[in-house]
N, C-alpha and C. Protein backbone atom coordinates (compact mmCIF):
# COMPACT_ATOMS: atom_id res chain seq x y z
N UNK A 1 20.11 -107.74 -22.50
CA UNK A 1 20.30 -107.78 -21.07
C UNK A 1 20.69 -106.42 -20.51
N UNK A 2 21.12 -105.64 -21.18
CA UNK A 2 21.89 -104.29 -20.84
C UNK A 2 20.58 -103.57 -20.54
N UNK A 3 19.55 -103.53 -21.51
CA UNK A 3 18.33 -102.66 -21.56
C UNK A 3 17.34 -102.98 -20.35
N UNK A 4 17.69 -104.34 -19.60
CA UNK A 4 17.03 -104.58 -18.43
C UNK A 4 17.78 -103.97 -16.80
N UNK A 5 18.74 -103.95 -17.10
CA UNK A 5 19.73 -102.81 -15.65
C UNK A 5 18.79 -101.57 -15.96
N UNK A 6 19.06 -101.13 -16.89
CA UNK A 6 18.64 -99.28 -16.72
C UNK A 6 17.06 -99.45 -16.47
N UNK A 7 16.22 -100.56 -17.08
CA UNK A 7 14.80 -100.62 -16.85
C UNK A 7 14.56 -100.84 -15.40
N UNK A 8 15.28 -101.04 -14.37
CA UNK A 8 14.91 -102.21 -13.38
C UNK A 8 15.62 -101.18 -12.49
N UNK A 9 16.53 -100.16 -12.65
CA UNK A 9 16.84 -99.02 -12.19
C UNK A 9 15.64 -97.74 -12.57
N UNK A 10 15.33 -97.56 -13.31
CA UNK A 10 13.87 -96.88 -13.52
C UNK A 10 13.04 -96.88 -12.87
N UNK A 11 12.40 -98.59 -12.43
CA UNK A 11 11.08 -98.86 -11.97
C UNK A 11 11.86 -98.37 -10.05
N UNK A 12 12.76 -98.98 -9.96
CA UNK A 12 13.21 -98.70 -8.77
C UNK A 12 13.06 -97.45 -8.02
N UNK A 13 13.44 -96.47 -8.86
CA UNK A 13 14.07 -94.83 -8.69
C UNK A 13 12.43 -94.61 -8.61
N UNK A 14 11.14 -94.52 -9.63
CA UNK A 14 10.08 -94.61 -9.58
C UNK A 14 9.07 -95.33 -8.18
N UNK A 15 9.73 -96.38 -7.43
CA UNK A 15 8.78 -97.07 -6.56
C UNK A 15 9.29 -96.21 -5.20
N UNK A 16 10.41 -95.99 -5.37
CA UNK A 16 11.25 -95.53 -4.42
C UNK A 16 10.56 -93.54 -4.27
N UNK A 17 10.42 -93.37 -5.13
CA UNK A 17 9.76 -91.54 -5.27
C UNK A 17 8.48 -91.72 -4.92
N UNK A 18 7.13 -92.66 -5.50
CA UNK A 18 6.07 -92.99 -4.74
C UNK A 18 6.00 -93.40 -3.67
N UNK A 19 7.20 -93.90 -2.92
CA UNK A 19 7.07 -94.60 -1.36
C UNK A 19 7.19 -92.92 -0.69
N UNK A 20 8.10 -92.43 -1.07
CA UNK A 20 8.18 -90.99 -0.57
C UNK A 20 7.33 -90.19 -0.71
N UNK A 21 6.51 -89.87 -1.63
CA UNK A 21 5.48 -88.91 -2.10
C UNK A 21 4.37 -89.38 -1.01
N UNK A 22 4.12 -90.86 -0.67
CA UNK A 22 2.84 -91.39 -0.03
C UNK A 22 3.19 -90.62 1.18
N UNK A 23 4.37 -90.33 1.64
CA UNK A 23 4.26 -89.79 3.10
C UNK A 23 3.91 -88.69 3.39
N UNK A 24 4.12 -87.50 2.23
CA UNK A 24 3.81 -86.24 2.21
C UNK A 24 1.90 -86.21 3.00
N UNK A 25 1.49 -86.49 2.71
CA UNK A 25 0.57 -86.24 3.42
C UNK A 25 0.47 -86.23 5.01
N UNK A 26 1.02 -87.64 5.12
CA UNK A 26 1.36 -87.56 6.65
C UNK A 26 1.75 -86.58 7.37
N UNK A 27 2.90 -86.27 6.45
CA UNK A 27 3.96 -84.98 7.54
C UNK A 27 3.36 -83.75 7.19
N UNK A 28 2.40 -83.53 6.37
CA UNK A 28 1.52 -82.41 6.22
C UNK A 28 0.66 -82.30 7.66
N UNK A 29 0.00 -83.58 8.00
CA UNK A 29 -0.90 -83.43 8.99
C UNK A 29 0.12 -83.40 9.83
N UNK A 30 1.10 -84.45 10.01
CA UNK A 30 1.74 -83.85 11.45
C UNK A 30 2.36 -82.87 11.69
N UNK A 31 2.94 -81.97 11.10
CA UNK A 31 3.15 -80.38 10.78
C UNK A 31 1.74 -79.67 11.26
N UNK A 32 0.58 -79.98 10.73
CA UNK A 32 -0.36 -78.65 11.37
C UNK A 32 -0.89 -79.45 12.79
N UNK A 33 -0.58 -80.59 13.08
CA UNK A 33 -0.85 -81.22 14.72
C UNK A 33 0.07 -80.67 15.42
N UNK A 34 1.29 -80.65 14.86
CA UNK A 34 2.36 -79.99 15.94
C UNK A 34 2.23 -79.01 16.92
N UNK A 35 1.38 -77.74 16.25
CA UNK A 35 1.63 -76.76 17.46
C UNK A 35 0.13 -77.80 18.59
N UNK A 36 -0.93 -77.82 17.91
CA UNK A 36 -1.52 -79.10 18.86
C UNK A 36 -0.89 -79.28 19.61
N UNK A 37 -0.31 -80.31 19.33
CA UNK A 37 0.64 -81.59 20.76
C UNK A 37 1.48 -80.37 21.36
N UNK A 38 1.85 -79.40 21.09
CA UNK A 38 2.73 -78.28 21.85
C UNK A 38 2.00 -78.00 23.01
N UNK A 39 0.88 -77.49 22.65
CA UNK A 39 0.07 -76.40 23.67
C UNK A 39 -1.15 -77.74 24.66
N UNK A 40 -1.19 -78.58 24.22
CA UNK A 40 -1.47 -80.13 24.81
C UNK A 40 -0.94 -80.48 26.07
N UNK A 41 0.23 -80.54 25.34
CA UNK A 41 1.69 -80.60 26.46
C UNK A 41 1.68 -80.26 27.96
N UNK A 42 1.11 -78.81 27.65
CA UNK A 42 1.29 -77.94 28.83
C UNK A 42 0.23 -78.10 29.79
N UNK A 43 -0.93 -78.78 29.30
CA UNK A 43 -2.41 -78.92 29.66
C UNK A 43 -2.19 -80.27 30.93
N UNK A 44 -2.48 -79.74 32.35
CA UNK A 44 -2.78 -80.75 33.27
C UNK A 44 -3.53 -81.88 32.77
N UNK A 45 -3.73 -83.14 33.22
CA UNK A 45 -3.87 -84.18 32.43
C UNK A 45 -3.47 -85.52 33.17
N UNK A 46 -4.08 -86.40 33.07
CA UNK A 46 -3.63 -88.09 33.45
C UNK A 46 -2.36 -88.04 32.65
N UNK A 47 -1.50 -89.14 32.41
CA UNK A 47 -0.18 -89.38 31.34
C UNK A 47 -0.94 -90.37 30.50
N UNK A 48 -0.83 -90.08 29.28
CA UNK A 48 -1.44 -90.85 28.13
C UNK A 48 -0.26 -91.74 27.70
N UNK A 49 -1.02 -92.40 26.66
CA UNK A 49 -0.12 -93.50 26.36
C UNK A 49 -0.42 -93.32 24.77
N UNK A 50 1.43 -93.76 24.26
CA UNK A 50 1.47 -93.25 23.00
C UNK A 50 0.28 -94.30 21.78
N UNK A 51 -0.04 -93.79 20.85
CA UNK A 51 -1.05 -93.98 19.84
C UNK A 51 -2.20 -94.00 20.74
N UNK A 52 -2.84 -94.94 21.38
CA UNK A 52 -3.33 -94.66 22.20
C UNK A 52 -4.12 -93.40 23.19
N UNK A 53 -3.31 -92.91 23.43
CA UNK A 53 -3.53 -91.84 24.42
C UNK A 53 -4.11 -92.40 25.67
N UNK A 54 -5.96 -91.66 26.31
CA UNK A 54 -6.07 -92.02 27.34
C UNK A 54 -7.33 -93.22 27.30
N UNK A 55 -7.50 -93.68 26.02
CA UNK A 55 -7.80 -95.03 26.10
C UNK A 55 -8.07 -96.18 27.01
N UNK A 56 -6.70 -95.97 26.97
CA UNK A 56 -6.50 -97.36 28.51
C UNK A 56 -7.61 -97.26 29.49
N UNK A 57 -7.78 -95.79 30.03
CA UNK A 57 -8.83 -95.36 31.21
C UNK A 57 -10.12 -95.79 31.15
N UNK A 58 -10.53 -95.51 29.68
CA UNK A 58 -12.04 -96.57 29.38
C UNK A 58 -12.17 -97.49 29.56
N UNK A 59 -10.94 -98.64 29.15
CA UNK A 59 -11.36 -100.07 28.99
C UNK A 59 -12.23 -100.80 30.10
N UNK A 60 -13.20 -101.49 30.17
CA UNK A 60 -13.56 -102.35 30.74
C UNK A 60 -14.57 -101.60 31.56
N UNK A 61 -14.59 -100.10 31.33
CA UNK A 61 -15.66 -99.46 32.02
C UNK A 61 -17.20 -99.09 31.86
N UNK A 62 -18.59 -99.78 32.46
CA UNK A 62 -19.62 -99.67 32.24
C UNK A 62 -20.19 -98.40 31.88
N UNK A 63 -21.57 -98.22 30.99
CA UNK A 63 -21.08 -96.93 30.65
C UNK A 63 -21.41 -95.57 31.83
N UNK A 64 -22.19 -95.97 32.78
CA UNK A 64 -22.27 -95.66 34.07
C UNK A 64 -20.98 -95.20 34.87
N UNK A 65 -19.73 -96.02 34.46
CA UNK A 65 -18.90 -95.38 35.31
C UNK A 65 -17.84 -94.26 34.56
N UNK A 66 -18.47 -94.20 33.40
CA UNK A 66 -17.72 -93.15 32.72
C UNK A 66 -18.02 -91.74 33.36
N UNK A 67 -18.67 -91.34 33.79
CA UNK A 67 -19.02 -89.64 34.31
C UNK A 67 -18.21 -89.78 35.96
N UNK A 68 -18.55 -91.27 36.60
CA UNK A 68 -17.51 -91.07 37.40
C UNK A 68 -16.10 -90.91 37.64
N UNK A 69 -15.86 -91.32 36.38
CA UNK A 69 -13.96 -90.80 36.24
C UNK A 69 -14.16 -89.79 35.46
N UNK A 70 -14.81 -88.97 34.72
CA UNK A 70 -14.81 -88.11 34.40
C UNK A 70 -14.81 -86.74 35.89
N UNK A 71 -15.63 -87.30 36.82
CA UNK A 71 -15.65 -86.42 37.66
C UNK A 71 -14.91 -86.42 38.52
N UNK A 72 -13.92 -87.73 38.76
CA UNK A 72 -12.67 -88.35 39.51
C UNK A 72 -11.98 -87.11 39.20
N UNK A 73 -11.47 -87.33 37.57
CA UNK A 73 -10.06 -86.76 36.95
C UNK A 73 -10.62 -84.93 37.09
N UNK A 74 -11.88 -84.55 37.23
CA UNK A 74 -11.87 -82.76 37.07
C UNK A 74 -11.78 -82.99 38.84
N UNK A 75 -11.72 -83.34 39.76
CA UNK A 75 -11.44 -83.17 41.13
C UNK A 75 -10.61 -83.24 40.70
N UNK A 76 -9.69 -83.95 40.69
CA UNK A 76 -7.83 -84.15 40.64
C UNK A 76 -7.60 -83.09 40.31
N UNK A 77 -8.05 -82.68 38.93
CA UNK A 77 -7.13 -81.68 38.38
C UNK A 77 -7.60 -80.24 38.19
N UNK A 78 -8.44 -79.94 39.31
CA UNK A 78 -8.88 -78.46 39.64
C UNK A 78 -9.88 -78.27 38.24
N UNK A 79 -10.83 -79.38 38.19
CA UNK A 79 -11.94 -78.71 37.00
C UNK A 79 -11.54 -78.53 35.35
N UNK A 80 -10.19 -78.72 35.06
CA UNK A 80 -9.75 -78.28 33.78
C UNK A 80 -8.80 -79.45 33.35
N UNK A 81 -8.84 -80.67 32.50
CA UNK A 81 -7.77 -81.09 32.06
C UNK A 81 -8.04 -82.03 30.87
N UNK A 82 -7.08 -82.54 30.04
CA UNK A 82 -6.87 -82.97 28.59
C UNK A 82 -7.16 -84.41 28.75
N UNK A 83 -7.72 -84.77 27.97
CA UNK A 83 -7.85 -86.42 27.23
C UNK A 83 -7.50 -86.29 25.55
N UNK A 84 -6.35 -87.44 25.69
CA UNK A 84 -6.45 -87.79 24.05
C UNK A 84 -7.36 -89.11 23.75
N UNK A 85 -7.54 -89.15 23.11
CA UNK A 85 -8.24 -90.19 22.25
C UNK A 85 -7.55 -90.57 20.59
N UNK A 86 -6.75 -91.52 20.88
CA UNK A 86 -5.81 -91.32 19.70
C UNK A 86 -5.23 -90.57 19.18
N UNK A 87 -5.28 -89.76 17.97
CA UNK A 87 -4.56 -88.25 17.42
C UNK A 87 -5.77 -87.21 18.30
N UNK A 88 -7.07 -87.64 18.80
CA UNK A 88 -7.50 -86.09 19.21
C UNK A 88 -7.80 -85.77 20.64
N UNK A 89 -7.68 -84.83 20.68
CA UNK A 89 -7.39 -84.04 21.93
C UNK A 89 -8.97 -83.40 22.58
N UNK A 90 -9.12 -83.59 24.00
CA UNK A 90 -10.16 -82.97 24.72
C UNK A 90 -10.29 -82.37 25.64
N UNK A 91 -10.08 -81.09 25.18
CA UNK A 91 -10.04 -79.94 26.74
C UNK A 91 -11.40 -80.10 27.57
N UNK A 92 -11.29 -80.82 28.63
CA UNK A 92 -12.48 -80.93 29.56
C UNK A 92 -12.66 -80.19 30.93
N UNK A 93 -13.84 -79.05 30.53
CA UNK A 93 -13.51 -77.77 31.66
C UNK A 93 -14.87 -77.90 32.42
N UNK A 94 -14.73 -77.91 33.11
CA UNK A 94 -15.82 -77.90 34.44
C UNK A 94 -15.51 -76.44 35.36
N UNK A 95 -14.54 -75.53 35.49
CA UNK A 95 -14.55 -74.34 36.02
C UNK A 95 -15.32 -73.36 35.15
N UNK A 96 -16.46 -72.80 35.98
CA UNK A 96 -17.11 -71.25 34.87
C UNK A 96 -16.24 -70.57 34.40
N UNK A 97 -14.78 -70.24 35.38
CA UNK A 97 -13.67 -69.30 34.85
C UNK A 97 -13.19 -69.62 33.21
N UNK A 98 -12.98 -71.11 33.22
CA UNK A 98 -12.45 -71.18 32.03
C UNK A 98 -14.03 -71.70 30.76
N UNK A 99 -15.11 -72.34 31.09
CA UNK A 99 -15.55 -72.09 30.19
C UNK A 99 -15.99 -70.91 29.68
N UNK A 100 -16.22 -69.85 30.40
CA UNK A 100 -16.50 -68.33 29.95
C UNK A 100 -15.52 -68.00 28.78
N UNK A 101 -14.07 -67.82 28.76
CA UNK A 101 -12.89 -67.70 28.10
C UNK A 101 -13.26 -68.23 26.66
N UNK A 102 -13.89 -69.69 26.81
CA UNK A 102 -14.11 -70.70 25.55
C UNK A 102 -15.17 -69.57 25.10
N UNK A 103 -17.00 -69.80 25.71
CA UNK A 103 -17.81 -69.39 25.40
C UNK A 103 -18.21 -68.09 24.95
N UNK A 104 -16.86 -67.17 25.68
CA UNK A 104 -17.32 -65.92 25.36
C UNK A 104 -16.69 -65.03 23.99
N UNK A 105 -15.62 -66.13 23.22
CA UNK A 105 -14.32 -65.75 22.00
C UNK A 105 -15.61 -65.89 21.11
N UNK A 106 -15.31 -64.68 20.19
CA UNK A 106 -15.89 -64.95 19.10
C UNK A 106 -14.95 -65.84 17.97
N UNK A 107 -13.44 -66.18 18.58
CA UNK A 107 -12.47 -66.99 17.62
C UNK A 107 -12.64 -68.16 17.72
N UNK A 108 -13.20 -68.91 18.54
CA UNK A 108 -13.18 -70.44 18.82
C UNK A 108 -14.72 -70.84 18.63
N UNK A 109 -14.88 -70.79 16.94
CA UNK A 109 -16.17 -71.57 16.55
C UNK A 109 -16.01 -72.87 15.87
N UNK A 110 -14.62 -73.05 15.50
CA UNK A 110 -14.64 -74.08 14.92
C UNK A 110 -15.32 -75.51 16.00
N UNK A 111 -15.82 -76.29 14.94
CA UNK A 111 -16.52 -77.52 16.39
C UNK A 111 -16.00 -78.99 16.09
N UNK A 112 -15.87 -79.53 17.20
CA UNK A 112 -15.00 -81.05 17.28
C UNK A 112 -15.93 -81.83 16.27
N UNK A 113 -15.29 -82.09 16.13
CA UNK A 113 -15.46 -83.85 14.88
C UNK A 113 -16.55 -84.09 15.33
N UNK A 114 -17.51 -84.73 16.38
CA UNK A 114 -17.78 -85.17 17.22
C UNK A 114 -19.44 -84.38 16.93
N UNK A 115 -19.67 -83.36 16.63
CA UNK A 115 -20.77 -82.72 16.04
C UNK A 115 -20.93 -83.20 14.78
N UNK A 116 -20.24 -83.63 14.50
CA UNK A 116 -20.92 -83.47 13.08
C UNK A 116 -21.65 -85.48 12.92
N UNK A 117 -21.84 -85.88 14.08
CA UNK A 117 -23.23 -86.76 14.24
C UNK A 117 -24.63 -86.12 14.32
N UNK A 118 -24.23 -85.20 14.93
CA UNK A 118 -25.76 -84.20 14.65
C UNK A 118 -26.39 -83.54 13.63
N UNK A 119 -25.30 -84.02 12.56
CA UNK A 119 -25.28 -82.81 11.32
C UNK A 119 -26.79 -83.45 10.77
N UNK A 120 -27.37 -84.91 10.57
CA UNK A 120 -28.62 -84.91 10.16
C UNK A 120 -29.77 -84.74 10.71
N UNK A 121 -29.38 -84.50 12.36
CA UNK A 121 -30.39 -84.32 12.66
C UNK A 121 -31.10 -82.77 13.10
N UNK A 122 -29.86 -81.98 13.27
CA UNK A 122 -29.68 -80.57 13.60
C UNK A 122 -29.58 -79.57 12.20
N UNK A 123 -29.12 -80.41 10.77
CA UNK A 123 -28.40 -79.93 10.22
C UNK A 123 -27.50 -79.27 10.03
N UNK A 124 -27.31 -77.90 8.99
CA UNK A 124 -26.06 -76.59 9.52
C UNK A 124 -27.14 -75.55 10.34
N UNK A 125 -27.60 -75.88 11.45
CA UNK A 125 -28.09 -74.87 12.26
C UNK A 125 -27.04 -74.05 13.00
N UNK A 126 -27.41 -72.61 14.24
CA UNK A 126 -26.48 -71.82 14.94
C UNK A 126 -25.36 -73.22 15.55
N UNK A 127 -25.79 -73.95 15.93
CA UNK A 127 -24.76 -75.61 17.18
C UNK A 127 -23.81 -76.06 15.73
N UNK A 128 -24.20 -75.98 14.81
CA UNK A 128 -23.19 -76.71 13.86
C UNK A 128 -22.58 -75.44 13.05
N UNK A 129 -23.23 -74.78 12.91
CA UNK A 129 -22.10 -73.80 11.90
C UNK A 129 -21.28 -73.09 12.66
N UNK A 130 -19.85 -72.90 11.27
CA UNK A 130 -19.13 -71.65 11.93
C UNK A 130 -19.04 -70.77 10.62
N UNK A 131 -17.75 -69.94 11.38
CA UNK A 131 -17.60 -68.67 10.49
C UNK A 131 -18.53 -67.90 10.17
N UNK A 132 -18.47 -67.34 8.98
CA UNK A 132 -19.57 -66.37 8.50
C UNK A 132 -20.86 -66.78 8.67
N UNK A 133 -21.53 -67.76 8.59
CA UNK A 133 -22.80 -68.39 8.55
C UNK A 133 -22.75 -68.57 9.97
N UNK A 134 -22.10 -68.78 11.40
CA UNK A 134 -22.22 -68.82 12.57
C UNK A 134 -22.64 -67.34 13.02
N UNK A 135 -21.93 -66.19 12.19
CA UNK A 135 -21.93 -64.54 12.70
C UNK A 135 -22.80 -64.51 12.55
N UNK A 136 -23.45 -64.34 11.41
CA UNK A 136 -24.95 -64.04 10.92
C UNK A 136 -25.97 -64.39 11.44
N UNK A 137 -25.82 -65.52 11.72
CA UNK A 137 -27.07 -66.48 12.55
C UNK A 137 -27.35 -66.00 14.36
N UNK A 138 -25.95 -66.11 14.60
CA UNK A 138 -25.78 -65.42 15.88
C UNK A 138 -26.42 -63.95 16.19
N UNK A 139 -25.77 -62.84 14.85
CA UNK A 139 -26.26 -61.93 15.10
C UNK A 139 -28.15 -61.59 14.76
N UNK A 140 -28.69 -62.71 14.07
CA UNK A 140 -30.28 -62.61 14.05
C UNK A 140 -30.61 -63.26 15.36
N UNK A 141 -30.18 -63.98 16.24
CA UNK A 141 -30.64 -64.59 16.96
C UNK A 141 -30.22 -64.12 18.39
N UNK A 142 -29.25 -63.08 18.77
CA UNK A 142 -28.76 -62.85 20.09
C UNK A 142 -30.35 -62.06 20.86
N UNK A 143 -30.60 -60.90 19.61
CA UNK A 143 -31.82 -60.39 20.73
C UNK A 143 -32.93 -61.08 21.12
N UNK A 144 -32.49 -62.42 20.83
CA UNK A 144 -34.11 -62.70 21.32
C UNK A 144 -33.59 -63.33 23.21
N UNK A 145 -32.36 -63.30 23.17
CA UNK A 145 -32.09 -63.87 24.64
C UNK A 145 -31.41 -63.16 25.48
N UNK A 146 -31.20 -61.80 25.21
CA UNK A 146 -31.08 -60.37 25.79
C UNK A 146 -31.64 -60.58 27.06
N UNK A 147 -30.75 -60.27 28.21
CA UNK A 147 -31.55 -61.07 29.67
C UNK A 147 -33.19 -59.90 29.95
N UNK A 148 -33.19 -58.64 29.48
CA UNK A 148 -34.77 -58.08 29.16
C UNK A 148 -35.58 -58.68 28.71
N UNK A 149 -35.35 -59.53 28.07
CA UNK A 149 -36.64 -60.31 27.46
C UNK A 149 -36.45 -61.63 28.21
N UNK A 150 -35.92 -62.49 28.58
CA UNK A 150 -35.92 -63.62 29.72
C UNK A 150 -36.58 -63.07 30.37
N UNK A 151 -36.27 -61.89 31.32
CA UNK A 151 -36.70 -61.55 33.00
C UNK A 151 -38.32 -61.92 33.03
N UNK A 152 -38.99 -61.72 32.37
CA UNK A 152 -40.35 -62.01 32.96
C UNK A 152 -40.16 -63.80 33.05
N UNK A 153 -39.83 -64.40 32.34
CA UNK A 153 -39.37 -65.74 32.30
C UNK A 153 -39.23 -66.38 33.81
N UNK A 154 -37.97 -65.87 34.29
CA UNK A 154 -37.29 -65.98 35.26
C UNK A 154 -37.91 -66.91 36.64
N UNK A 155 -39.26 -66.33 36.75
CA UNK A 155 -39.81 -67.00 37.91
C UNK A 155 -40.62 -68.21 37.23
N UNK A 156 -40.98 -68.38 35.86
CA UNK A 156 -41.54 -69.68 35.05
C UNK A 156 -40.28 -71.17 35.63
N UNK A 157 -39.10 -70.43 35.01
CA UNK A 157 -38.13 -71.43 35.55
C UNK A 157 -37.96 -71.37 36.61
N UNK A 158 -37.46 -70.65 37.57
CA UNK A 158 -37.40 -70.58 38.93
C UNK A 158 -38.11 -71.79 39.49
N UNK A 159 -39.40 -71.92 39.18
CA UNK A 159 -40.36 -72.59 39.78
C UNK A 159 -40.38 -73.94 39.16
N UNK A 160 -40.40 -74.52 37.87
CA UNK A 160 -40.23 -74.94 37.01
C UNK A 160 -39.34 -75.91 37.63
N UNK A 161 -38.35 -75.24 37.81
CA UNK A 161 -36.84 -75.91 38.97
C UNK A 161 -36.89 -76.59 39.86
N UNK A 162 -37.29 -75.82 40.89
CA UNK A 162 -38.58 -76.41 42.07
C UNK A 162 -38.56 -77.39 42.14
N UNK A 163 -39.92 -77.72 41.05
CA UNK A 163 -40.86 -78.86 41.39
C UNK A 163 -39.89 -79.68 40.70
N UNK A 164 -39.21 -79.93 39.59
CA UNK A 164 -37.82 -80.72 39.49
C UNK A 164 -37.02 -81.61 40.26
N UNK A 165 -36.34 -80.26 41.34
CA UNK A 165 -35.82 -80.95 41.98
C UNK A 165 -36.75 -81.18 43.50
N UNK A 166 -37.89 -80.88 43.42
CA UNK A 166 -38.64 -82.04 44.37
C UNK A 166 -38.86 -83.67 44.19
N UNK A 167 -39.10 -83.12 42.86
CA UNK A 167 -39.74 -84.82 42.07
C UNK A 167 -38.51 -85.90 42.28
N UNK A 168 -36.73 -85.10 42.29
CA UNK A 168 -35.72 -85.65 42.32
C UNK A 168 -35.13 -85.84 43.92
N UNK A 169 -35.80 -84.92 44.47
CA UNK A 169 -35.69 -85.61 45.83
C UNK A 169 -36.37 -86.60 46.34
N UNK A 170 -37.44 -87.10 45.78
CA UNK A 170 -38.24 -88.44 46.13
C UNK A 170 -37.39 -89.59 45.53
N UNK A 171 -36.65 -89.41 44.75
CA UNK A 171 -35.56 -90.53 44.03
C UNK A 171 -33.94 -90.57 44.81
N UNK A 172 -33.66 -89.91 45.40
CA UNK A 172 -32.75 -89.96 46.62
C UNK A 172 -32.18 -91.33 46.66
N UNK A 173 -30.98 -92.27 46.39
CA UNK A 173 -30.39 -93.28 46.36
C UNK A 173 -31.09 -94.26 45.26
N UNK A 174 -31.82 -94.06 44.54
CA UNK A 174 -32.44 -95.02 43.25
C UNK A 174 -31.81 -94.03 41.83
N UNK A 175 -31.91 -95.16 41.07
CA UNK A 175 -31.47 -94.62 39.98
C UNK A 175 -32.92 -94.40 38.99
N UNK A 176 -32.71 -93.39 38.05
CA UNK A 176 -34.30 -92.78 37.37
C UNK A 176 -33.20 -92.42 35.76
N UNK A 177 -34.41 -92.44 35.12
CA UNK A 177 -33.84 -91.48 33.90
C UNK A 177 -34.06 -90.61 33.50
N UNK A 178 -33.38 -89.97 33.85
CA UNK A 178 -33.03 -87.73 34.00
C UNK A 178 -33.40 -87.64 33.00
N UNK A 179 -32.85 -87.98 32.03
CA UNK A 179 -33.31 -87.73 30.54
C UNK A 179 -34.60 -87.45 30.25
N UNK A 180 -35.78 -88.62 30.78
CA UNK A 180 -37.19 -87.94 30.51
C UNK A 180 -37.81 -86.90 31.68
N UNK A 181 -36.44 -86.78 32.55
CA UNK A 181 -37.35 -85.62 33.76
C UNK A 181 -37.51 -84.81 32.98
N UNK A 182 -36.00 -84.24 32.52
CA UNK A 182 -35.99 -82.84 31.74
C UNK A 182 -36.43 -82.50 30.98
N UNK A 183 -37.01 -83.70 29.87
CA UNK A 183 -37.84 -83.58 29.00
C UNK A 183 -39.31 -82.77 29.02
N UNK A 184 -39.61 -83.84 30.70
CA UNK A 184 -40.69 -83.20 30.76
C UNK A 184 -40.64 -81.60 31.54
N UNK A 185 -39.73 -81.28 32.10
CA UNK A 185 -39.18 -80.23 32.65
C UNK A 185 -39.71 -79.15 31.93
N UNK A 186 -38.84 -79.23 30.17
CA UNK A 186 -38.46 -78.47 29.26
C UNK A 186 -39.78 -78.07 28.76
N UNK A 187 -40.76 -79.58 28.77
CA UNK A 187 -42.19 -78.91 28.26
C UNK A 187 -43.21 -78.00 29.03
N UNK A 188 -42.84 -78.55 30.36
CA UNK A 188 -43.53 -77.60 31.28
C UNK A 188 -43.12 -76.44 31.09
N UNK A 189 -41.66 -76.22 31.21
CA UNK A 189 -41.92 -74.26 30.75
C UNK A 189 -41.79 -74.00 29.88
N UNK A 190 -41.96 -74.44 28.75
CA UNK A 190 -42.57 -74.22 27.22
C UNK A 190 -44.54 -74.17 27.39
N UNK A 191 -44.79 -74.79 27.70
CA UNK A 191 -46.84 -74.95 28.43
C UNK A 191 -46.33 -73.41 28.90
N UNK A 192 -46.53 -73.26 30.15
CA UNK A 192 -46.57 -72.47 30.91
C UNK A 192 -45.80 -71.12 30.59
N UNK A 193 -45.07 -71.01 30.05
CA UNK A 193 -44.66 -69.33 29.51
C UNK A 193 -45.11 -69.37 28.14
């Protein structure tokens, strides 16, 4: 009976160090989320709700009326503000001022979760890679869009545009799907230049 105390204190001291060890991971991730939720913080924004976040705002919404609160909340909040979505975070910028800042860092290549649905269909192309394999790619690929080589372009789209948004002024209060305008948009000045 004696040899079952110290055994039963063993398994204990043991279940008790694995209950602890399982958390280490956790507080690993919430340690490198931290400065996250810091600089989050400061970000204009609806008030989220904890685990959650801004969740709540979707519910029950067609998917039609999602771009309208999307375009609700960038009026409210001068073009620039945060959505969580559970643990992740979405800087949503509609001002040129601040997407320039994003677009123009060569430090901010890393890409949201959220790409990497494209990964089979895009693969690791320039839209999915970063780092070194983003530089490289970037740097074979910038001269070809050097605004000297567009400019003869310029009036293809110009025009291109046009007739676009003519075709979209005959649709004036009906709903259409943009999706195959542009499509066909995109081929027209692909034909034509």
């Amino acid at each position: 009976m004696s040899l079952s105390v110290p055994l039963l204190i063993a398994v204990a001291c043991i279940v008790v160090a694995l209950a602890g060890l399982s958390w280490l991971p956790l507080l690993a991730w919430l340690r490198r989320r931290r400065r996250t939720y810091e600089l989050a913080a400061q970000l204009p924004g609806p008030r989220d709700l904890p685990v959650l976040g801004h969740f709540h705002m979707f519910f029950g919404l067609e998917p039609w009326q999602v771009p309208q609160l999307i375009a609700q909340l960038a009026e409210q909040y001068d073009g620039t503000f945060k959505l969580k979505m559970g643990s992740n975070f979405s800087l949503m910028m509609f001002q040129p001022r601040d997407m320039e800042v994003v677009l123009s860092s060569s430090q901010l290549l890393d890409k949201a979760v959220e790409y990497s649905f494209l990964r089979g269909w895009l693969n690791d192309g320039l839209l999915l890679s970063s780092g070194p394999k983003w530089h490289r790619r970037r740097k074979i690929i910038t001269p070809a869009f050097h605004f000297r080589i567009l400019e003869p372009y310029v009036e293809i789209f110009d025009r291109q545009t046009r007739v676009l948004i003519r075709k979209w002024q005959q649709t004036l209060g009906r709903s259409f799907d943009l999706g195959h305008d542009v499509h066909l948009f995109t081929l027209d000045v692909i034909c034509v230049a």
